[in-house]
C-alpha atoms as a PDB file:
ATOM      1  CA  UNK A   1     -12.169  13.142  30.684  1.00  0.00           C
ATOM      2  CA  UNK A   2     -16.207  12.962  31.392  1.00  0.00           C
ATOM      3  CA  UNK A   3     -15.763  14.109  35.048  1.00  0.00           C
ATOM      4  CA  UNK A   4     -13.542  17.089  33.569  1.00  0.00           C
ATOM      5  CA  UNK A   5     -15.855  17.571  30.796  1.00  0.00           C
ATOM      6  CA  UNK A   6     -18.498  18.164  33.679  1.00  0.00           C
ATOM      7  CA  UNK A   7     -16.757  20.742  35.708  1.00  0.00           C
ATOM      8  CA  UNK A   8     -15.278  22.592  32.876  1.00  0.00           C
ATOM      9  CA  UNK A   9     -17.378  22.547  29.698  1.00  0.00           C
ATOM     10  CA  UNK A  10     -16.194  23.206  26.925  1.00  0.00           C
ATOM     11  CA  UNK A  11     -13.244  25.325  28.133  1.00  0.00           C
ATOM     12  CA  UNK A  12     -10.916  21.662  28.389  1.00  0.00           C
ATOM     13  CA  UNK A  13     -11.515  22.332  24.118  1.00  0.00           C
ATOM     14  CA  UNK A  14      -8.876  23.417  21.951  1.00  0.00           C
ATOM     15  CA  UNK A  15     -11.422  25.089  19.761  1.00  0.00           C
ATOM     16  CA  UNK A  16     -12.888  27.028  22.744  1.00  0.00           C
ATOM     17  CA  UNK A  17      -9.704  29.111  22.341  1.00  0.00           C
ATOM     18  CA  UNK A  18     -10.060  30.356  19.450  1.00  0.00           C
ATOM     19  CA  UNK A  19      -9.325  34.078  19.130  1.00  0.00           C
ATOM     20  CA  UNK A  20     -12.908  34.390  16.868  1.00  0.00           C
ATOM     21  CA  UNK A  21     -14.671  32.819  19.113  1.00  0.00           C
ATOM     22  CA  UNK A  22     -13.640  34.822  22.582  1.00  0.00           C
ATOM     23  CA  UNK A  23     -13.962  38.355  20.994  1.00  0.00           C
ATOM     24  CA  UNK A  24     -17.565  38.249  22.307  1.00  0.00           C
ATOM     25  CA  UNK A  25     -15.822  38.660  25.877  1.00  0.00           C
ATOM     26  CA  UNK A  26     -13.538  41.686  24.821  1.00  0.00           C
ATOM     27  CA  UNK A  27      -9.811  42.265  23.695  1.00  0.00           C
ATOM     28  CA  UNK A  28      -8.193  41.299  27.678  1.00  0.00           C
ATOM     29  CA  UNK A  29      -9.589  37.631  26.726  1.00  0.00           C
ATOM     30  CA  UNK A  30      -9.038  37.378  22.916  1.00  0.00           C
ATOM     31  CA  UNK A  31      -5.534  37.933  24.430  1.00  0.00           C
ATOM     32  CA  UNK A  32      -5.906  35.093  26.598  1.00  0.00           C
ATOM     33  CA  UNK A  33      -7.050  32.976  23.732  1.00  0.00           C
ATOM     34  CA  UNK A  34      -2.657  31.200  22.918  1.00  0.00           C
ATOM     35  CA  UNK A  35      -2.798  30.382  26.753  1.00  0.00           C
ATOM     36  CA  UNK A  36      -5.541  28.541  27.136  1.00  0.00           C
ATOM     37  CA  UNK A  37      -5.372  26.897  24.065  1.00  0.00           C
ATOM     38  CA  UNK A  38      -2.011  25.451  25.041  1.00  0.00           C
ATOM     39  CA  UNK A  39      -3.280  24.549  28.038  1.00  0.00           C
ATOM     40  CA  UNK A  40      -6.188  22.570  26.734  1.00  0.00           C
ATOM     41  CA  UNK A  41      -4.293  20.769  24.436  1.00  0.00           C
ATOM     42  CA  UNK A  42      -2.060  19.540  27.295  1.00  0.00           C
ATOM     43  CA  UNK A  43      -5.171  18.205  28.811  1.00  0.00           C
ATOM     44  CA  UNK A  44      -6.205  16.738  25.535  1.00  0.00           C
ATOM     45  CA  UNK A  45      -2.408  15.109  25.123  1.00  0.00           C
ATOM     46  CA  UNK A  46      -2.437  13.565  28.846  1.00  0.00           C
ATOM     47  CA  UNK A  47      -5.716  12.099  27.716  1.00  0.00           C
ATOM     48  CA  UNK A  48      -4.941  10.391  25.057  1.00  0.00           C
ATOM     49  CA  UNK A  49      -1.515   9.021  26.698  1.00  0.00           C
ATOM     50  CA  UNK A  50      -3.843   7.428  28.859  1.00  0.00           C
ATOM     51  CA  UNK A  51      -6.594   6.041  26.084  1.00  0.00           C
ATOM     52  CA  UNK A  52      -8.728   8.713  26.988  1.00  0.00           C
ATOM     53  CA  UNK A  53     -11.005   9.593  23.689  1.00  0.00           C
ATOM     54  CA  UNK A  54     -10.294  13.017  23.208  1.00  0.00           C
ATOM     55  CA  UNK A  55     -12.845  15.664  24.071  1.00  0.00           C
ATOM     56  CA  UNK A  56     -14.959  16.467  20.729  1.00  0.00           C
ATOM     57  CA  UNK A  57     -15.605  20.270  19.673  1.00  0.00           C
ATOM     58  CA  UNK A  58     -19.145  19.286  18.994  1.00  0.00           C
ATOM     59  CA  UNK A  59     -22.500  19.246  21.096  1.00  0.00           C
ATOM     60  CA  UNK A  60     -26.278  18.205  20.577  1.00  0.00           C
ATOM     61  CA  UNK A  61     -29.608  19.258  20.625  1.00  0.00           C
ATOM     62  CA  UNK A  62     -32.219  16.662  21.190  1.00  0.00           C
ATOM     63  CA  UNK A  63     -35.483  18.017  20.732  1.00  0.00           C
ATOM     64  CA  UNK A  64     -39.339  15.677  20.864  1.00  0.00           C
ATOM     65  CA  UNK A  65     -43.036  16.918  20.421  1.00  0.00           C
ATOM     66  CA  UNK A  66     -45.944  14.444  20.663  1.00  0.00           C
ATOM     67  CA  UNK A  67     -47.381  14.194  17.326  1.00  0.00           C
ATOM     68  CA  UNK A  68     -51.161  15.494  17.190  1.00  0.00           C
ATOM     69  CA  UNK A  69     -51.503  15.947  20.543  1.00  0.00           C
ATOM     70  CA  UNK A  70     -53.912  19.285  20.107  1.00  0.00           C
ATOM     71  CA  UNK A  71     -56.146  17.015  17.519  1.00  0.00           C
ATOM     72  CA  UNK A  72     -56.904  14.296  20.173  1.00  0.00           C
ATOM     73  CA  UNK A  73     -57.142  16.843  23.209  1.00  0.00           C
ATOM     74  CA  UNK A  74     -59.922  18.034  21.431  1.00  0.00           C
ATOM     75  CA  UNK A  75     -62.136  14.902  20.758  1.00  0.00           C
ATOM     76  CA  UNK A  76     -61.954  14.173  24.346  1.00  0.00           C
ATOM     77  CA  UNK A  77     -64.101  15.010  27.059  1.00  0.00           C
ATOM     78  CA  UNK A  78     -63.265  17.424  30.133  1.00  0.00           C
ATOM     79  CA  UNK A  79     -62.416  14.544  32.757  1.00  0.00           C
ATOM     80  CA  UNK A  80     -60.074  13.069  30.133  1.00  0.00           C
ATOM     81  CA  UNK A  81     -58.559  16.849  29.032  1.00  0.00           C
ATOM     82  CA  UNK A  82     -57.937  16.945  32.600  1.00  0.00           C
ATOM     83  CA  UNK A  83     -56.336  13.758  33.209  1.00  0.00           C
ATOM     84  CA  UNK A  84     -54.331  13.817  30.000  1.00  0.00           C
ATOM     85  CA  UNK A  85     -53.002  17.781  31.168  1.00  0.00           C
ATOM     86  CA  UNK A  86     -51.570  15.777  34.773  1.00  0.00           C
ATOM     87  CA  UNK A  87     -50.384  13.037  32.829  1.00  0.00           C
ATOM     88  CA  UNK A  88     -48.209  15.377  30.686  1.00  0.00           C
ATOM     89  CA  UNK A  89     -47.592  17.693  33.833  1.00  0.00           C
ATOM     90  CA  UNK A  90     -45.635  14.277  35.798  1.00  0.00           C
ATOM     91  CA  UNK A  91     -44.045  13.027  32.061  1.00  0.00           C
ATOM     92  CA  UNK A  92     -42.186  16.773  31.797  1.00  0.00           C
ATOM     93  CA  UNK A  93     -40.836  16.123  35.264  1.00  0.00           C
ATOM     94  CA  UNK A  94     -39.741  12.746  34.398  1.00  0.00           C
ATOM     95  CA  UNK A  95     -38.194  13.769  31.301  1.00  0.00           C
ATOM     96  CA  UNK A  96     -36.349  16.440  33.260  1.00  0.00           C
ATOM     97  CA  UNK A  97     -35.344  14.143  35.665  1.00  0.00           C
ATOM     98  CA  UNK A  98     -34.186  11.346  33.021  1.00  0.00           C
ATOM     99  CA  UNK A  99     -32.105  13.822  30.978  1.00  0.00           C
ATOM    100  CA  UNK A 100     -29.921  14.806  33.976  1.00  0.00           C
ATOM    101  CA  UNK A 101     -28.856  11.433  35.131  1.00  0.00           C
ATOM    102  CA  UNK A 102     -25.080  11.174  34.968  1.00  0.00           C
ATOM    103  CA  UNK A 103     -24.977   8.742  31.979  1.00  0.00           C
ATOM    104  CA  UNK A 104     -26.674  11.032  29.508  1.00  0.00           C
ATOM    105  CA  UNK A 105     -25.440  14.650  31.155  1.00  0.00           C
ATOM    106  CA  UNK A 106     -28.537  16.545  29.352  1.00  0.00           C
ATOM    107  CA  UNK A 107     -29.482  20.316  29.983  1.00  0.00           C
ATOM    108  CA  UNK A 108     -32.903  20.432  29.633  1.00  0.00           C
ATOM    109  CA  UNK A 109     -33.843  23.652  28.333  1.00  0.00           C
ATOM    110  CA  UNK A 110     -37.888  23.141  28.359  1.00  0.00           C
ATOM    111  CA  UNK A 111     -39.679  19.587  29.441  1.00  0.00           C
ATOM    112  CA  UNK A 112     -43.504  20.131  29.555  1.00  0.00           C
ATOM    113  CA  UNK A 113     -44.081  16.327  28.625  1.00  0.00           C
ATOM    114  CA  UNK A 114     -45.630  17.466  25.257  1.00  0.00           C
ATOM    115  CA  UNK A 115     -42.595  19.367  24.484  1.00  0.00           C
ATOM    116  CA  UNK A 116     -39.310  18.440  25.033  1.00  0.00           C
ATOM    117  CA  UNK A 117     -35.789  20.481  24.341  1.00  0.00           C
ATOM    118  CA  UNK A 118     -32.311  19.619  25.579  1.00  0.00           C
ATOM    119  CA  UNK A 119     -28.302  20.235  25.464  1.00  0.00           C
ATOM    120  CA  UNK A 120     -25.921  17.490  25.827  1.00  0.00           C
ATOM    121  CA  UNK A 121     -23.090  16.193  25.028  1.00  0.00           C
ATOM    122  CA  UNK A 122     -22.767  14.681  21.509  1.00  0.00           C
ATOM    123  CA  UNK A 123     -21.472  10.986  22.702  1.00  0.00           C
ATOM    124  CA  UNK A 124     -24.762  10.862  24.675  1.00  0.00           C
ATOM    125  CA  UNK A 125     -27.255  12.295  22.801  1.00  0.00           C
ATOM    126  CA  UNK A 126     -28.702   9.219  20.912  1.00  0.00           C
ATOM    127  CA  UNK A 127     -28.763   7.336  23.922  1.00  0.00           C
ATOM    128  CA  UNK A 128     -30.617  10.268  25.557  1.00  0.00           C
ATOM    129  CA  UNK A 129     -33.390  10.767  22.273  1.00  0.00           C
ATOM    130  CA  UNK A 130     -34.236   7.242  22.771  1.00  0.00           C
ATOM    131  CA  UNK A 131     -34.299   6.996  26.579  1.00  0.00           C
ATOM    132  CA  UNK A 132     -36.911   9.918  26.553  1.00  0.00           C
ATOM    133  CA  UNK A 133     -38.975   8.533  23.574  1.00  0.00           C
ATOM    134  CA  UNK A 134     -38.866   5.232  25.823  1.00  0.00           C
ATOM    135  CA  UNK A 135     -39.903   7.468  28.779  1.00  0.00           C
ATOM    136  CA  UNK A 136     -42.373   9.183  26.866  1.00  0.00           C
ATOM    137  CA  UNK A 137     -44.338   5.931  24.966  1.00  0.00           C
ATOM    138  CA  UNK A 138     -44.406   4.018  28.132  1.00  0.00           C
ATOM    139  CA  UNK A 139     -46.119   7.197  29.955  1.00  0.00           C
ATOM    140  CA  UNK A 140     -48.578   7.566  27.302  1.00  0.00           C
ATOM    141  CA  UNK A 141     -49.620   4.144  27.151  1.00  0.00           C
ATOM    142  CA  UNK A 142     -50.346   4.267  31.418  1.00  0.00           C
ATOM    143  CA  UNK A 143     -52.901   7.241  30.201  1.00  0.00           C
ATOM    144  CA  UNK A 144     -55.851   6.168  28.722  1.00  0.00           C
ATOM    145  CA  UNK A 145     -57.017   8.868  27.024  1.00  0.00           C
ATOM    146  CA  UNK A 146     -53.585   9.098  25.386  1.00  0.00           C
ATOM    147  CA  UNK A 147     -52.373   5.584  24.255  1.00  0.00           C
ATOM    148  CA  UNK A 148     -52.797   6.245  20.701  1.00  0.00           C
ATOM    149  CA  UNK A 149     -50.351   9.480  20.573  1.00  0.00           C
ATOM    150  CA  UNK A 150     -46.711   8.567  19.117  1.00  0.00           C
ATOM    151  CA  UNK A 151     -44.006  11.255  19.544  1.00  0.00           C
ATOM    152  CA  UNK A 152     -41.244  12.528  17.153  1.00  0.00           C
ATOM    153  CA  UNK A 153     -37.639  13.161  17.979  1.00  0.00           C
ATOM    154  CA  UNK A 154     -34.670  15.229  15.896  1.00  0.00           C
ATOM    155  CA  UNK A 155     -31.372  15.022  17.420  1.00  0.00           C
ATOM    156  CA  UNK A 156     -28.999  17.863  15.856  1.00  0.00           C
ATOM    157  CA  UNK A 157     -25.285  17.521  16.260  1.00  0.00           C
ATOM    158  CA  UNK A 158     -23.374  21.244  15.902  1.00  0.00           C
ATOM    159  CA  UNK A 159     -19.771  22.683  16.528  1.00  0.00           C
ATOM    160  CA  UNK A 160     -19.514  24.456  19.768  1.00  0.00           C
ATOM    161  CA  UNK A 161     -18.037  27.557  17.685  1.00  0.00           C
ATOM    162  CA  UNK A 162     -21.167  27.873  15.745  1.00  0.00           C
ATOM    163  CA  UNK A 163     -24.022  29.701  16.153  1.00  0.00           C
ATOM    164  CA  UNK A 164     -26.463  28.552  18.839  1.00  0.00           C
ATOM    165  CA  UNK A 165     -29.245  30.494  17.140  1.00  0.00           C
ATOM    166  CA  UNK A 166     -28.346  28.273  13.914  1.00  0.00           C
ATOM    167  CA  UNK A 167     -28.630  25.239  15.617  1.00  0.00           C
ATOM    168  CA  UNK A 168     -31.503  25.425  17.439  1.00  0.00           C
ATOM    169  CA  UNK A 169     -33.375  26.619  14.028  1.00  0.00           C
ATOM    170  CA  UNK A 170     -31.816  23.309  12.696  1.00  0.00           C
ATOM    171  CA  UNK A 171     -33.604  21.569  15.048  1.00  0.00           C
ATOM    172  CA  UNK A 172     -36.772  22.897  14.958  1.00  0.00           C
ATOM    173  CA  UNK A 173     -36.920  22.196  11.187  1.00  0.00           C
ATOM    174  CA  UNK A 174     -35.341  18.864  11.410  1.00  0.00           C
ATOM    175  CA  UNK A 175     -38.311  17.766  14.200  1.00  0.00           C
ATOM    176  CA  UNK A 176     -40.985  19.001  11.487  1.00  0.00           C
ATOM    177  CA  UNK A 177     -39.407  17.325   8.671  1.00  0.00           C
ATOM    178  CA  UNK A 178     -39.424  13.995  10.912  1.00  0.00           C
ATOM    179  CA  UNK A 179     -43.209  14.943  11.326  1.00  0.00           C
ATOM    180  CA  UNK A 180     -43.740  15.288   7.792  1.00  0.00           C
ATOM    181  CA  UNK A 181     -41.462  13.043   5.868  1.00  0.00           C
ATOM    182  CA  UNK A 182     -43.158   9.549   4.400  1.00  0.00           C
ATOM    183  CA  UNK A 183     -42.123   5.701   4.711  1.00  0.00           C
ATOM    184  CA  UNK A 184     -42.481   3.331   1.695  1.00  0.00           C
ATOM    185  CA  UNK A 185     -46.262   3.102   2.414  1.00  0.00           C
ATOM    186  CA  UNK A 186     -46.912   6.781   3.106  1.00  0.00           C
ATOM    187  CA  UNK A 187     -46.582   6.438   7.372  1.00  0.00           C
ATOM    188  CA  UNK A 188     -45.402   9.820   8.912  1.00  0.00           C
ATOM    189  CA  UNK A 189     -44.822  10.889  12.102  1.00  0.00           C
ATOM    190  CA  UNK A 190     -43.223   8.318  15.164  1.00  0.00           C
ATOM    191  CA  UNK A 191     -40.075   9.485  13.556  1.00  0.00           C
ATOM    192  CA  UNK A 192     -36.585  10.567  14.362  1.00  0.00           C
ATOM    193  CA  UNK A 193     -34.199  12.912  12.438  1.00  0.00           C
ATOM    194  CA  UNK A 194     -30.689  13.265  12.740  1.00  0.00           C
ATOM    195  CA  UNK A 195     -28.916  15.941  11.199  1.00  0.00           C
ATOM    196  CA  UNK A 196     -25.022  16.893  11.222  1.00  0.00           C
ATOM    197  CA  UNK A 197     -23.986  20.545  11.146  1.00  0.00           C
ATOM    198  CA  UNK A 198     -19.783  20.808  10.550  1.00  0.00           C
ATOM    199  CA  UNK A 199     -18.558  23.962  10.796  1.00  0.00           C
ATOM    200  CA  UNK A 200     -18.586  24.380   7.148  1.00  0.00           C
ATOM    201  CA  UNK A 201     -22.425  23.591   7.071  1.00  0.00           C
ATOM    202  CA  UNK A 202     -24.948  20.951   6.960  1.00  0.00           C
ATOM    203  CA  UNK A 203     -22.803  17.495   5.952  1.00  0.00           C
ATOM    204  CA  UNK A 204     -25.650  14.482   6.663  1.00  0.00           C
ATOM    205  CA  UNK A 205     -29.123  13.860   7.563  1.00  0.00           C
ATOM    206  CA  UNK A 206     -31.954  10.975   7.740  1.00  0.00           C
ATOM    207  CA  UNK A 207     -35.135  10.976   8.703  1.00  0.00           C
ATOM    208  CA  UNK A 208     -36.116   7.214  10.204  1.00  0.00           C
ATOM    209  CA  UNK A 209     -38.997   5.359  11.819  1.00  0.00           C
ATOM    210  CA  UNK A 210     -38.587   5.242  15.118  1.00  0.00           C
ATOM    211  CA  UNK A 211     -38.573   1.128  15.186  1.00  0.00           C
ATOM    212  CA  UNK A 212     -38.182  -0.549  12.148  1.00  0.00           C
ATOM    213  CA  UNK A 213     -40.191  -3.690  10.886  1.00  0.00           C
ATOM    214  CA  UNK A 214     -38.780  -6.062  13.315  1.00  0.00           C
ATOM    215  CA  UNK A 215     -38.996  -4.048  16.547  1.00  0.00           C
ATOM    216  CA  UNK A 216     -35.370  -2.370  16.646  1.00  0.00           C
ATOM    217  CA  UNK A 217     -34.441   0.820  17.478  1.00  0.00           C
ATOM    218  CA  UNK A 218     -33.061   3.081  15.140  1.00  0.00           C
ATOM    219  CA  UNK A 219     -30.517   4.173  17.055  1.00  0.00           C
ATOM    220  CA  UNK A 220     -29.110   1.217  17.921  1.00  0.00           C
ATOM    221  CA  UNK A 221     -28.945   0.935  14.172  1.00  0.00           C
ATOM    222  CA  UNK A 222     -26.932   3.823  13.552  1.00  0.00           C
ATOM    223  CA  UNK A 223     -24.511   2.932  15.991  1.00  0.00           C
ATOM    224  CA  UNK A 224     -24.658  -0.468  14.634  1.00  0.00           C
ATOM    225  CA  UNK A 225     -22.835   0.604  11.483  1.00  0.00           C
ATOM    226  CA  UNK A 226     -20.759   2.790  12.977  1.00  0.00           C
ATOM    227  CA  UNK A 227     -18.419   0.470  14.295  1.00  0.00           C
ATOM    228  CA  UNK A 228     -15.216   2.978  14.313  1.00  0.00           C
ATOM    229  CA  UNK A 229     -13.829   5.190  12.351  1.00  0.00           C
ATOM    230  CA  UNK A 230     -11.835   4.140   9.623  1.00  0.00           C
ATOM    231  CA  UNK A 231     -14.743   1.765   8.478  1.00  0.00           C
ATOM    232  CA  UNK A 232     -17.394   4.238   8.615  1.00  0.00           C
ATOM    233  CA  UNK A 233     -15.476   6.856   7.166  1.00  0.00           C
ATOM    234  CA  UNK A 234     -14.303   4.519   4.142  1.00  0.00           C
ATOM    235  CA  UNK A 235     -17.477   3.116   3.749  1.00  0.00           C
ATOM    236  CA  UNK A 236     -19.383   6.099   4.047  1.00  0.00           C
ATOM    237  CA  UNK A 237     -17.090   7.776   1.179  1.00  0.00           C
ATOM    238  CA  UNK A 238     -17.638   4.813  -1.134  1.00  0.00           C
ATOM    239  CA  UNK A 239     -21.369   4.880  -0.958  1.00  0.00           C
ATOM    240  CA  UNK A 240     -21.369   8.462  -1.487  1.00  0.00           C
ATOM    241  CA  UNK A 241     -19.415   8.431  -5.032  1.00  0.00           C
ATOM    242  CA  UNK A 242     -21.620   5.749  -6.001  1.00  0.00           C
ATOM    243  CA  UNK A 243     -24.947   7.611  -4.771  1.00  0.00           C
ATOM    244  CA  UNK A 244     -26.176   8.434  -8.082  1.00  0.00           C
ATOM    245  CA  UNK A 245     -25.941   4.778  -9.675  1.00  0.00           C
ATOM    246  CA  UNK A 246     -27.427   3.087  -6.658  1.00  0.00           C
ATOM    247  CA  UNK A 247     -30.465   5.692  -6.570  1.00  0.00           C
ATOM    248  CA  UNK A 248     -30.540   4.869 -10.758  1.00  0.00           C
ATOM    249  CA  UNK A 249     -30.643   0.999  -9.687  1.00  0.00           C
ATOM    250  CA  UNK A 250     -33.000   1.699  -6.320  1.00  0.00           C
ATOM    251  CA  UNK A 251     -35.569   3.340  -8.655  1.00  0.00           C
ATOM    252  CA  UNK A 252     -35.531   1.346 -11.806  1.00  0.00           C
ATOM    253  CA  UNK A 253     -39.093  -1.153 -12.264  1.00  0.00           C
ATOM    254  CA  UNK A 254     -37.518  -4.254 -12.489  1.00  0.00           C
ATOM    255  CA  UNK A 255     -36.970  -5.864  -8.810  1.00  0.00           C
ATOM    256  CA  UNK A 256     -33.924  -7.617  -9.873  1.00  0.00           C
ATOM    257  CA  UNK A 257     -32.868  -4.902 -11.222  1.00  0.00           C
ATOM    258  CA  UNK A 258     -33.155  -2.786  -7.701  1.00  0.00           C
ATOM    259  CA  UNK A 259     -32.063  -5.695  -5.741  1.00  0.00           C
ATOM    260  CA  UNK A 260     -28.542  -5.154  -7.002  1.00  0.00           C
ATOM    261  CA  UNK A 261     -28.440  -1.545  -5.414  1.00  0.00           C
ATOM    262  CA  UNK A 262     -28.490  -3.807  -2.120  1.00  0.00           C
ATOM    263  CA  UNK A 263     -26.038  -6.222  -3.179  1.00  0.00           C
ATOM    264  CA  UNK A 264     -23.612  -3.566  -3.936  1.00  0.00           C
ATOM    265  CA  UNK A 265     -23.911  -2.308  -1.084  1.00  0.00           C
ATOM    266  CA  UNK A 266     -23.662  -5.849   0.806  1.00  0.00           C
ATOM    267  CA  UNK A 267     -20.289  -6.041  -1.482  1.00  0.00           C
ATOM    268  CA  UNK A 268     -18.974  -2.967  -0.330  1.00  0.00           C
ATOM    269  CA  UNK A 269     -19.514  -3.456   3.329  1.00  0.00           C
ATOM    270  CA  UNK A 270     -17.734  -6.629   3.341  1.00  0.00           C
ATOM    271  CA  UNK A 271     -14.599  -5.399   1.040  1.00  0.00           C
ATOM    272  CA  UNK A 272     -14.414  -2.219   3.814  1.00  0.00           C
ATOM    273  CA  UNK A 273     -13.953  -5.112   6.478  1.00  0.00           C
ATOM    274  CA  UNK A 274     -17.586  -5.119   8.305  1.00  0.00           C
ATOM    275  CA  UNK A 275     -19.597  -7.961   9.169  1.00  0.00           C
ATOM    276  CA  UNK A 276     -22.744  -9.418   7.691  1.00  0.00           C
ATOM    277  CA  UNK A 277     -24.362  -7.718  11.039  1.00  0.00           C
ATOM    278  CA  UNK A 278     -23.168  -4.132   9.398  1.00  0.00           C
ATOM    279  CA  UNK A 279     -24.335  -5.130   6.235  1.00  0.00           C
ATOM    280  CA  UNK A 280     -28.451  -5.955   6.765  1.00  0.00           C
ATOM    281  CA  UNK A 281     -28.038  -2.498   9.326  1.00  0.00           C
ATOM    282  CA  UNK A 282     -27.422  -0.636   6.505  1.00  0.00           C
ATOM    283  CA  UNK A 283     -29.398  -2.143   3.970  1.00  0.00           C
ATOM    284  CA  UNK A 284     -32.106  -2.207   6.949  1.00  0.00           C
ATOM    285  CA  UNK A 285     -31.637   2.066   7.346  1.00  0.00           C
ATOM    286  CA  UNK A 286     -31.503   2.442   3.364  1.00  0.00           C
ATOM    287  CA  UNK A 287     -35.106   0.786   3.134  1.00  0.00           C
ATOM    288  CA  UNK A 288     -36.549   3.059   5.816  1.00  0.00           C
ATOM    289  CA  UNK A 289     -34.901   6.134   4.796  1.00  0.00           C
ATOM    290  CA  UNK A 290     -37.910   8.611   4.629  1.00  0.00           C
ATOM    291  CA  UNK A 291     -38.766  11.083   1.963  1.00  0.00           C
ATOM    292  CA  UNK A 292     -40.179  14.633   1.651  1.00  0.00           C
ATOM    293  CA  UNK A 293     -44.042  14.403   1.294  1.00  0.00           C
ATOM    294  CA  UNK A 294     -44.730  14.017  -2.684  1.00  0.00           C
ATOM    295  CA  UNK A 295     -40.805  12.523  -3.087  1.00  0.00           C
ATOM    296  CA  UNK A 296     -40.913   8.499  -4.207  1.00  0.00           C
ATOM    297  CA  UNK A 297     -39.500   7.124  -1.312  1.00  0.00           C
ATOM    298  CA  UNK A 298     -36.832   4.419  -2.282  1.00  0.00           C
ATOM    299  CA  UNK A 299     -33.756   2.520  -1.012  1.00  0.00           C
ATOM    300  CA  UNK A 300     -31.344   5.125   0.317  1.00  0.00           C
ATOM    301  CA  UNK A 301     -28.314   4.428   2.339  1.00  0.00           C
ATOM    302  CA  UNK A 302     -26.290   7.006   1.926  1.00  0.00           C
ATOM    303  CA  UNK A 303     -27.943   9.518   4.400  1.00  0.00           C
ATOM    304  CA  UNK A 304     -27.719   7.061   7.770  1.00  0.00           C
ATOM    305  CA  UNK A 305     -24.097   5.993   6.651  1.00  0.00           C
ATOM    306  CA  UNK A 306     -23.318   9.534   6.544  1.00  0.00           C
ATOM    307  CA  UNK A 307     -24.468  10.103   9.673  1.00  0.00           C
ATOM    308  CA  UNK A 308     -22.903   7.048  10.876  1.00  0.00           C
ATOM    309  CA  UNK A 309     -19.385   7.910   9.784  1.00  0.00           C
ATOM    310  CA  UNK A 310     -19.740  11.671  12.222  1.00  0.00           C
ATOM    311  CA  UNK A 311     -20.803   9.174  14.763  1.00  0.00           C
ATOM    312  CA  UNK A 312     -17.773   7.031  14.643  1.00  0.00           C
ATOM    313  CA  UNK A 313     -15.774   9.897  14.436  1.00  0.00           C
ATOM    314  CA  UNK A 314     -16.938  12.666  17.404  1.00  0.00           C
ATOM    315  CA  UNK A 315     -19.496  10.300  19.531  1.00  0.00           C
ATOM    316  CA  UNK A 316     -16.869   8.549  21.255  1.00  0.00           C
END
């Protein structure tokens, strides 16, 4: 299914059939719209007699920008301007490089090392946010003059038969508001955002530190408790409908008191079948959850678990 994904897009997609969504080619191929959605669904039934996930409608966006790069250019001196501009000059090319390889299948759209924007698909695009924030750190930290600069990520997931103008806007906003948005002790920036656009609208988003307390990756998190898709979605829906009580619990003064917002959600976890692995990854996301600037930030797992349940669903 990935090498056919690769030759034909989008077009081996039920959804890419639609009538709606071909009238931007003219009436001959809203006409043609019955036959090759037959014919995709073939493909998609052959597939799955063969345990072949099934193609998902939906795509990514993975965008990064170095976090105040412009401040520290300008406390440095001309020989280290100069050495920082090649440094960034060979990390675009890199990232370029690293986003086409055939395990993440990225289009990059712009890599200029301080700026980074990319399509792929959506089972890859975690795995491709990370590589390139792993690309970009260890480049940085082989340039002197910029060792100190951290870089932000936002990875936005969107329906092929939505508006590409939409998305990208999504993910503009979603990199500044992993820029802005604070930890528990006020921290910004070294962030990543991950935001879910279903074709009725936005349906999840959390902002997170890029590496947690103990050194993991966030990503590795979110797939973490997203171990398939009956348990994320179940789990997911639970911790939703209570969202209001555990935020009452989360906030309230008294630490035993907001302790029990994380043994509920230990409880739940384990009566939805997951491990005691799942459980601390959640409870682990729900601490770092990040706020708006001026927002309390608190214990918050709802937004990751939401996320996680698209991933165990579409990121196959």
């Amino acid at each position: 299914m990935e090498e056919l994904s690769t030759t034909l897009g989008t077009l081996i997609s039920p959804d890419a059939w639609e009538p709606r969504v071909l009238q931007e080619y003219g009436d001959e191929a809203g006409a043609s719209a019955s036959a090759g959605r037959q014919i995709a669904s073939q493909i998609g039934n052959l597939a799955s007699e063969h345990d072949v996930p099934e193609l998902t409608p939906y795509f990514a966006i993975v965008v990064q920008d170095l976090d105040r790069l412009g401040k520290k250019l300008g406390d440095l001196g001309l020989a280290d301007q100069r050495s920082a501009s090649r440094a960034l000059t060979e990390l675009g090319c890199a990232q370029r490089a690293l986003s086409e390889e055939p395990g993440y299948l990225g289009v990059p759209v712009f890599a200029g090392g301080d700026d980074f924007l990319a399509f792929a698909p959506a089972a890859t695009a975690l795995s491709l946010a990370a590589a390139i924030r792993e690309l970009t750190h260890a480049h940085l930290q082989n340039t002197p003059a910029l060792r100190e600069v951290t870089a932000s990520t936002a990875v936005v997931f969107s329906h092929m038969t939505s508006p590409l103008r939409e998305a990208i806007a999504t993910a503009q906003r979603a990199l500044d508001q992993a820029k802005d948005a604070e930890g528990a002790g006020r921290e910004q920036r070294d962030a990543l955002g991950v935001v879910v656009l279903r074709r009725g609208g936005e349906r999840a988003r959390t902002v997170q530190p890029w590496y947690l307390a103990e050194g993991q990756n966030t990503t590795e998190l979110l797939r973490a408790i997203a171990p398939d898709a009956q348990f994320s979605g179940r789990l997911a829906s639970h911790l939703e409908r209570d969202h209001d009580e555990l935020n009452r619990l989360a906030a309230h003064s008294d630490t035993t008191v907001r302790e029990t917002a994380r043994a509920e959600v230990r409880r739940l976890v384990t009566r939805q079948g997951g491990s005691s692995e799942v459980a601390d990854a959640v409870i682990k996301l729900g601490e770092q959850e990040r706020r708006p600037p001026g927002e309390v930030p608190r214990f918050d797992p709802v937004p990751s678990t939401l996320v996680a349940r698209f991933l165990a669903q579409e990121c196959r």
